[in-house]
N, C-alpha and C. Protein backbone atom coordinates (compact mmCIF):
# COMPACT_ATOMS: atom_id res chain seq x y z
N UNK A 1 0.85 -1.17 0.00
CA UNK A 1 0.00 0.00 0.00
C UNK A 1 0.90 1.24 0.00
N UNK A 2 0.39 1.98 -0.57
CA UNK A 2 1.37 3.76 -0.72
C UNK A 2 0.65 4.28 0.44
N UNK A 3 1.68 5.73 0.78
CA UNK A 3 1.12 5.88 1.84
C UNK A 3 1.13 7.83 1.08
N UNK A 4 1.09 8.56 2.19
CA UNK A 4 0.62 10.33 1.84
C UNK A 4 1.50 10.66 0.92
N UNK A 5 2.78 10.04 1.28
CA UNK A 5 3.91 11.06 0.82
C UNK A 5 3.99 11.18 -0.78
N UNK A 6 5.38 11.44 -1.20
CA UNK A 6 5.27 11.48 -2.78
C UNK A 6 4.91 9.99 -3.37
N UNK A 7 4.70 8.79 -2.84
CA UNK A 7 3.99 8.49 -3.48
C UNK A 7 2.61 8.29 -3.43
N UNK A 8 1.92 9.11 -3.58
CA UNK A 8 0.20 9.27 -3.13
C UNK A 8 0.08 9.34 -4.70
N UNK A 9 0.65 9.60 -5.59
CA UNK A 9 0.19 9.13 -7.11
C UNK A 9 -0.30 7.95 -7.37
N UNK A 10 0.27 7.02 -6.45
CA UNK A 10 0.36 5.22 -6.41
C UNK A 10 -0.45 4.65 -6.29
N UNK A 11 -1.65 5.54 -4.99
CA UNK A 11 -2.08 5.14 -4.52
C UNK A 11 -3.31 4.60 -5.11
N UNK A 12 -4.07 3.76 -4.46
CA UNK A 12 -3.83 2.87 -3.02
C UNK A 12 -3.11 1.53 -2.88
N UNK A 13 -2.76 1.42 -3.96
CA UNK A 13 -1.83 -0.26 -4.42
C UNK A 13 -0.93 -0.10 -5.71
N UNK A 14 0.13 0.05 -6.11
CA UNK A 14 0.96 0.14 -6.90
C UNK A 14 2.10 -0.89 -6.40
N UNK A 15 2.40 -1.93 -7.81
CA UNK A 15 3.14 -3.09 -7.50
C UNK A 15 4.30 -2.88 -8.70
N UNK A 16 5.58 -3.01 -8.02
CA UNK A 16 6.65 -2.81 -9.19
C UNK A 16 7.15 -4.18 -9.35
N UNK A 17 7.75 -4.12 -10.34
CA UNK A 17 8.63 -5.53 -10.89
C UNK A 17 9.83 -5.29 -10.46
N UNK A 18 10.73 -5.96 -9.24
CA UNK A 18 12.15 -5.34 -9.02
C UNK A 18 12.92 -6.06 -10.17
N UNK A 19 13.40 -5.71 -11.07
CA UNK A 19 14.37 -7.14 -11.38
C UNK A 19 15.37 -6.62 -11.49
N UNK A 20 15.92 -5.18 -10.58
CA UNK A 20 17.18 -4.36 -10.43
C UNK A 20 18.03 -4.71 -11.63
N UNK A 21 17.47 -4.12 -12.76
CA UNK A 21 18.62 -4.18 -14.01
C UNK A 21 18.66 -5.35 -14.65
N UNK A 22 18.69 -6.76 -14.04
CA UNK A 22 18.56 -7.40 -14.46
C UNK A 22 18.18 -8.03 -16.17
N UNK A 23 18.61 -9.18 -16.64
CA UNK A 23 18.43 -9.29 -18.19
C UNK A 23 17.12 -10.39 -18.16
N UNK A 24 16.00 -10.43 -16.50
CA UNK A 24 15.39 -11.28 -16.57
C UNK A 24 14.25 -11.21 -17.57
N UNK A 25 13.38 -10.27 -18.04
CA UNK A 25 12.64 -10.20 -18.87
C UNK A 25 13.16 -10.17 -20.64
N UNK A 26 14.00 -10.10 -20.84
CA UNK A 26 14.67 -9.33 -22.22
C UNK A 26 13.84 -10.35 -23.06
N UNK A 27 14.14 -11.72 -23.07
CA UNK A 27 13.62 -12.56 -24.08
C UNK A 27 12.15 -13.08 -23.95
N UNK A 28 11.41 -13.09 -22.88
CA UNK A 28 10.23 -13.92 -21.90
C UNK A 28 9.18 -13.24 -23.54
N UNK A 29 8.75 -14.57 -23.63
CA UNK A 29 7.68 -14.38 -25.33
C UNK A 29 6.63 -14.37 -24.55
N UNK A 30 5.18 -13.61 -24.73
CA UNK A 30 3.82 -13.23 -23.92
C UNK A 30 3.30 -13.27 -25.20
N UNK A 31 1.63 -13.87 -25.33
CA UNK A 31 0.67 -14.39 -26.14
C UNK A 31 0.20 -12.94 -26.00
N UNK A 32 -0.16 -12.28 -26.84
CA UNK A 32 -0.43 -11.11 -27.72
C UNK A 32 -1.26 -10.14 -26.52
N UNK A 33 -2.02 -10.56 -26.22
CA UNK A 33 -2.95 -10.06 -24.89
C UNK A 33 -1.85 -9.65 -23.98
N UNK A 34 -1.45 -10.45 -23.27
CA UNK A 34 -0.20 -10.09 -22.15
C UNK A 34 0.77 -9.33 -23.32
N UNK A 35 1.18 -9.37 -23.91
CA UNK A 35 2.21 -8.55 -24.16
C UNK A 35 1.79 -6.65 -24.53
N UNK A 36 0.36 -6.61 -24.94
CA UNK A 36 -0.42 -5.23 -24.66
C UNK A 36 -0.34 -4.88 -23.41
N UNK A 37 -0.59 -5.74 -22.27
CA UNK A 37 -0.90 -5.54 -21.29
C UNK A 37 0.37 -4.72 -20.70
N UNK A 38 1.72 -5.61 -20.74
CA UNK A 38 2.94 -5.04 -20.50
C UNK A 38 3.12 -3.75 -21.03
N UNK A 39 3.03 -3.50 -22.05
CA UNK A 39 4.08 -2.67 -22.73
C UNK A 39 2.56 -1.23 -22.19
N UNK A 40 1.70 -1.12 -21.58
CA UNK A 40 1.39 -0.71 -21.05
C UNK A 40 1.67 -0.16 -19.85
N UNK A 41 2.07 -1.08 -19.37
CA UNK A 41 2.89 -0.42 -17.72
C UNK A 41 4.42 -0.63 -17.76
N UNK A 42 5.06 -0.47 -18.95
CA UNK A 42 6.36 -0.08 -18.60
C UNK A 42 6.59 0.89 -18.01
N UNK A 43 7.77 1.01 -16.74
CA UNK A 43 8.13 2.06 -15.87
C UNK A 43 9.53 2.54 -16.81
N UNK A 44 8.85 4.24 -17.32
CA UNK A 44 9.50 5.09 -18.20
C UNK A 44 9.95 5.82 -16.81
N UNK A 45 11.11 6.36 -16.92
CA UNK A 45 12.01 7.03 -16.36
C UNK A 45 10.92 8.20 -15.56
N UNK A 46 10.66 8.78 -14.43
CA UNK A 46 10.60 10.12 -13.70
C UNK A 46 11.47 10.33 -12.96
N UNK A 47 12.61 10.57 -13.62
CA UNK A 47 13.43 11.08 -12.02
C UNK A 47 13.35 11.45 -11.06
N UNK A 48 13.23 9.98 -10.30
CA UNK A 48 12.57 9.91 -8.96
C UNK A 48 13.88 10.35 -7.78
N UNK A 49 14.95 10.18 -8.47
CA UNK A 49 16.32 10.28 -7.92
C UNK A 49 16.70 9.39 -6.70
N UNK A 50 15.93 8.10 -7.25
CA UNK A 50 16.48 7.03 -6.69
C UNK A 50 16.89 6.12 -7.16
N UNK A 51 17.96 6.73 -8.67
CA UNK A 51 19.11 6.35 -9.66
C UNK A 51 19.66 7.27 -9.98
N UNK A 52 20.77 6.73 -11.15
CA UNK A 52 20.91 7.72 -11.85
C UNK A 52 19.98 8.12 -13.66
N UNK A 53 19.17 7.20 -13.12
CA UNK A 53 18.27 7.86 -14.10
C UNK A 53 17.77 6.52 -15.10
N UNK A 54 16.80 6.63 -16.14
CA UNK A 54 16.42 5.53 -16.97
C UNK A 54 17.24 5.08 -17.72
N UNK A 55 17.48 3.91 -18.34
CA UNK A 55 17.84 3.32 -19.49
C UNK A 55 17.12 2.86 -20.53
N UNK A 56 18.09 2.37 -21.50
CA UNK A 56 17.70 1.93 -22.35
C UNK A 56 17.54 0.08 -21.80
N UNK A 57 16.73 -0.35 -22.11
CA UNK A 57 16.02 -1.77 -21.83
C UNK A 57 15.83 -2.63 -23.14
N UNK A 58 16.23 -4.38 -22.80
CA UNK A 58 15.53 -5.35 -23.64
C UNK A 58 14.40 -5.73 -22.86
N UNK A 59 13.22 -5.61 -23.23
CA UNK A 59 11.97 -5.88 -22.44
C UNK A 59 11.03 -6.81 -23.57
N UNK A 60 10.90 -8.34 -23.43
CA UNK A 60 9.98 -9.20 -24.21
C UNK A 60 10.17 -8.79 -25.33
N UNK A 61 11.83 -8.87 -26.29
CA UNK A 61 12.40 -9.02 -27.27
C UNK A 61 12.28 -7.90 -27.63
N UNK A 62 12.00 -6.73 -27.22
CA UNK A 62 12.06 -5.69 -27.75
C UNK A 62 12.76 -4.58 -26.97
N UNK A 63 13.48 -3.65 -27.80
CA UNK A 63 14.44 -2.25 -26.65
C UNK A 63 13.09 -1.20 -26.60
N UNK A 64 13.59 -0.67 -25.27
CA UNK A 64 12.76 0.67 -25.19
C UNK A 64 13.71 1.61 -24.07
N UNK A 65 13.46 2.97 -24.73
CA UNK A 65 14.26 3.93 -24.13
C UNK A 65 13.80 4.31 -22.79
N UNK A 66 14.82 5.03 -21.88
CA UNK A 66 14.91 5.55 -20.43
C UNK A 66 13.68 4.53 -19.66
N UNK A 67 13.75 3.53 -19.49
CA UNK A 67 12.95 2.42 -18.56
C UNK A 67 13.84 2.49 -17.18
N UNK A 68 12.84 3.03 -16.21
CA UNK A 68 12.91 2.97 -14.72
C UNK A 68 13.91 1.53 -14.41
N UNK A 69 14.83 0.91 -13.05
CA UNK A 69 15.48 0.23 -12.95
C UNK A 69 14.19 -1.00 -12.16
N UNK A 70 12.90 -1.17 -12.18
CA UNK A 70 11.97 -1.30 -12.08
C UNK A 70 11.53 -2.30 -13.22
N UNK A 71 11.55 -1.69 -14.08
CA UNK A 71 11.22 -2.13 -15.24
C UNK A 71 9.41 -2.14 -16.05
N UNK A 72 8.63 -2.24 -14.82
CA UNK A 72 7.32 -2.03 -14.90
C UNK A 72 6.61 -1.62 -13.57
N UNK A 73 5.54 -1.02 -13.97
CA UNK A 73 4.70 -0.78 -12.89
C UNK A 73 3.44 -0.38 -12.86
N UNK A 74 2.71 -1.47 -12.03
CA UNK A 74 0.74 -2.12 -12.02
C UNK A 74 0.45 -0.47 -11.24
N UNK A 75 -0.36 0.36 -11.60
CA UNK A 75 -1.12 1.11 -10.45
C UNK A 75 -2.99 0.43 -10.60
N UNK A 76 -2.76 0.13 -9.24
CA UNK A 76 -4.33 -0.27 -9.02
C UNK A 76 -4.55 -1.40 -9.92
N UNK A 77 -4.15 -2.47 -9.93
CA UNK A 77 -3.91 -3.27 -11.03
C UNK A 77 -5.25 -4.49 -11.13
N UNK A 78 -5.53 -4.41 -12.60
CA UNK A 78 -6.99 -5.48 -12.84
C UNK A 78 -6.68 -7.16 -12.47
N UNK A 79 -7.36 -7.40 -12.62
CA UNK A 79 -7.70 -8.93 -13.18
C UNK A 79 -6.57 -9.44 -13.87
N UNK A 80 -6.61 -8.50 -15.53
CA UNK A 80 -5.37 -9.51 -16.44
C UNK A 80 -4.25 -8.76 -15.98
N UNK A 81 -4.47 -7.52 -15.32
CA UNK A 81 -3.09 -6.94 -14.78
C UNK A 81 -2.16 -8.12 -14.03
N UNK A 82 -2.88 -8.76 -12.88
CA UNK A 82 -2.56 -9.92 -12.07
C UNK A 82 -2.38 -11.08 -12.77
N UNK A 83 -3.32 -11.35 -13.82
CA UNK A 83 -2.47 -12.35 -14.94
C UNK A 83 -1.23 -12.52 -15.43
N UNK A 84 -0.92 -11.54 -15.70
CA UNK A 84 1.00 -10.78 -15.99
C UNK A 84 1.68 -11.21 -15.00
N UNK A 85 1.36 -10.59 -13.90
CA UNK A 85 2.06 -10.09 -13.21
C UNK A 85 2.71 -11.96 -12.41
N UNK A 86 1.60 -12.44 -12.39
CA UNK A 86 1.47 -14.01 -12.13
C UNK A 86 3.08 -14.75 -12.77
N UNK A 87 2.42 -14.70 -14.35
CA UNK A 87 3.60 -15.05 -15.28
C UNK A 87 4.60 -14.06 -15.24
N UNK A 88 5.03 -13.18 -15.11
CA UNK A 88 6.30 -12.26 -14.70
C UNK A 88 7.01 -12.96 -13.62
N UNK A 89 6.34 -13.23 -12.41
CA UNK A 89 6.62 -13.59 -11.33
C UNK A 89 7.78 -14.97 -10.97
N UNK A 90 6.20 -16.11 -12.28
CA UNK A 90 7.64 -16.99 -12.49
C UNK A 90 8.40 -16.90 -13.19
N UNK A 91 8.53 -16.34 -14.31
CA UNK A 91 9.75 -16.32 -14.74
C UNK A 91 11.07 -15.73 -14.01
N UNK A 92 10.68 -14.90 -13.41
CA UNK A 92 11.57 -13.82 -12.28
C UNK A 92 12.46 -15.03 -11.50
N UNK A 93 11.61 -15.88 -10.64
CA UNK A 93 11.49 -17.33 -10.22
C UNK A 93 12.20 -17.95 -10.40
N UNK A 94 12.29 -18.34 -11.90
CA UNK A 94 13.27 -19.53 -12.99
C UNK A 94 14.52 -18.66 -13.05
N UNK A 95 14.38 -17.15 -13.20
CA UNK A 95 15.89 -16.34 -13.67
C UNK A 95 16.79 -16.52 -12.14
N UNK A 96 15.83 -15.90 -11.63
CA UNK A 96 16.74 -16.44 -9.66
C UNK A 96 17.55 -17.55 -9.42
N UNK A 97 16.29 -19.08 -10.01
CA UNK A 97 16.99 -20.26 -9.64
C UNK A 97 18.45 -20.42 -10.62
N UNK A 98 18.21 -20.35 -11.92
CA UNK A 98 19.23 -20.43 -12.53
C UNK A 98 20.69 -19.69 -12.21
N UNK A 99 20.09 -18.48 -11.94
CA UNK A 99 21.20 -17.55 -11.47
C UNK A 99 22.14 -18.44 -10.11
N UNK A 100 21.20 -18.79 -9.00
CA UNK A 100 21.93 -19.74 -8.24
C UNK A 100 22.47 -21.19 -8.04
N UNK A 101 22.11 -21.68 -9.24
CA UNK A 101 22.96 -22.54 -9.88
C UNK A 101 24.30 -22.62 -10.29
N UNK A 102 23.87 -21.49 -11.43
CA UNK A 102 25.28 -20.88 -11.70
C UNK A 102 26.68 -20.31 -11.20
N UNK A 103 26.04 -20.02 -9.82
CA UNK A 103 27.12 -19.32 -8.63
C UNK A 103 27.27 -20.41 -7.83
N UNK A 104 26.51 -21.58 -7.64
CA UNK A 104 27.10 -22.59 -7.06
C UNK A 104 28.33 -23.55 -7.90
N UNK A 105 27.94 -23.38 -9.13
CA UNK A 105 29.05 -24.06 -10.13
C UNK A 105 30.62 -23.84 -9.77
């Protein structure tokens, strides 16, 4: 839940995707529906100045300019919003496990 402060834009439920930079989404293929859905709540840069600012992003095979380190973000989010966000989740999931595989190697 957001609370008064600057983020009261958010409010009353705003859910971000952390995947801190990460290359976890770059390739993840979404059936035509979900992939509207996304490219809808990509988190575009406001210099919130809690970076140094947006990048450029691979997001579901495609680049897009100054994307928040976030990568997306649900405000007040529906039904198929939570559909996404579901499948985002595991994949996030699978990128983690693999990742600690790899560092156990």
């Amino acid at each position: 839940m957001n609370g008064n402060g600057e983020e009261r834009q958010f409010a009353p439920l705003t859910v971000w995707t952390d995947d801190s930079d990460s290359a976890c989404y770059e390739n993840v293929l979404l059936r035509k529906e979900l992939k509207r859905i996304a490219l809808n709540h990509i988190d575009y840069c406001l210099n919130c100045g809690s970076c140094s600012g947006g990048t450029d992003r691979m997001l579901f095979g495609e680049s897009y300019p100054s994307v928040c380190r976030t990568a997306m973000r649900f405000i007040n989010p529906n039904q198929a919003d939570f559909q996404l966000l579901k499948m985002i989740l595991k994949e996030r999931m699978k990128y983690i496990e693999i990742k600690r595989i790899l560092i156990k190697k």
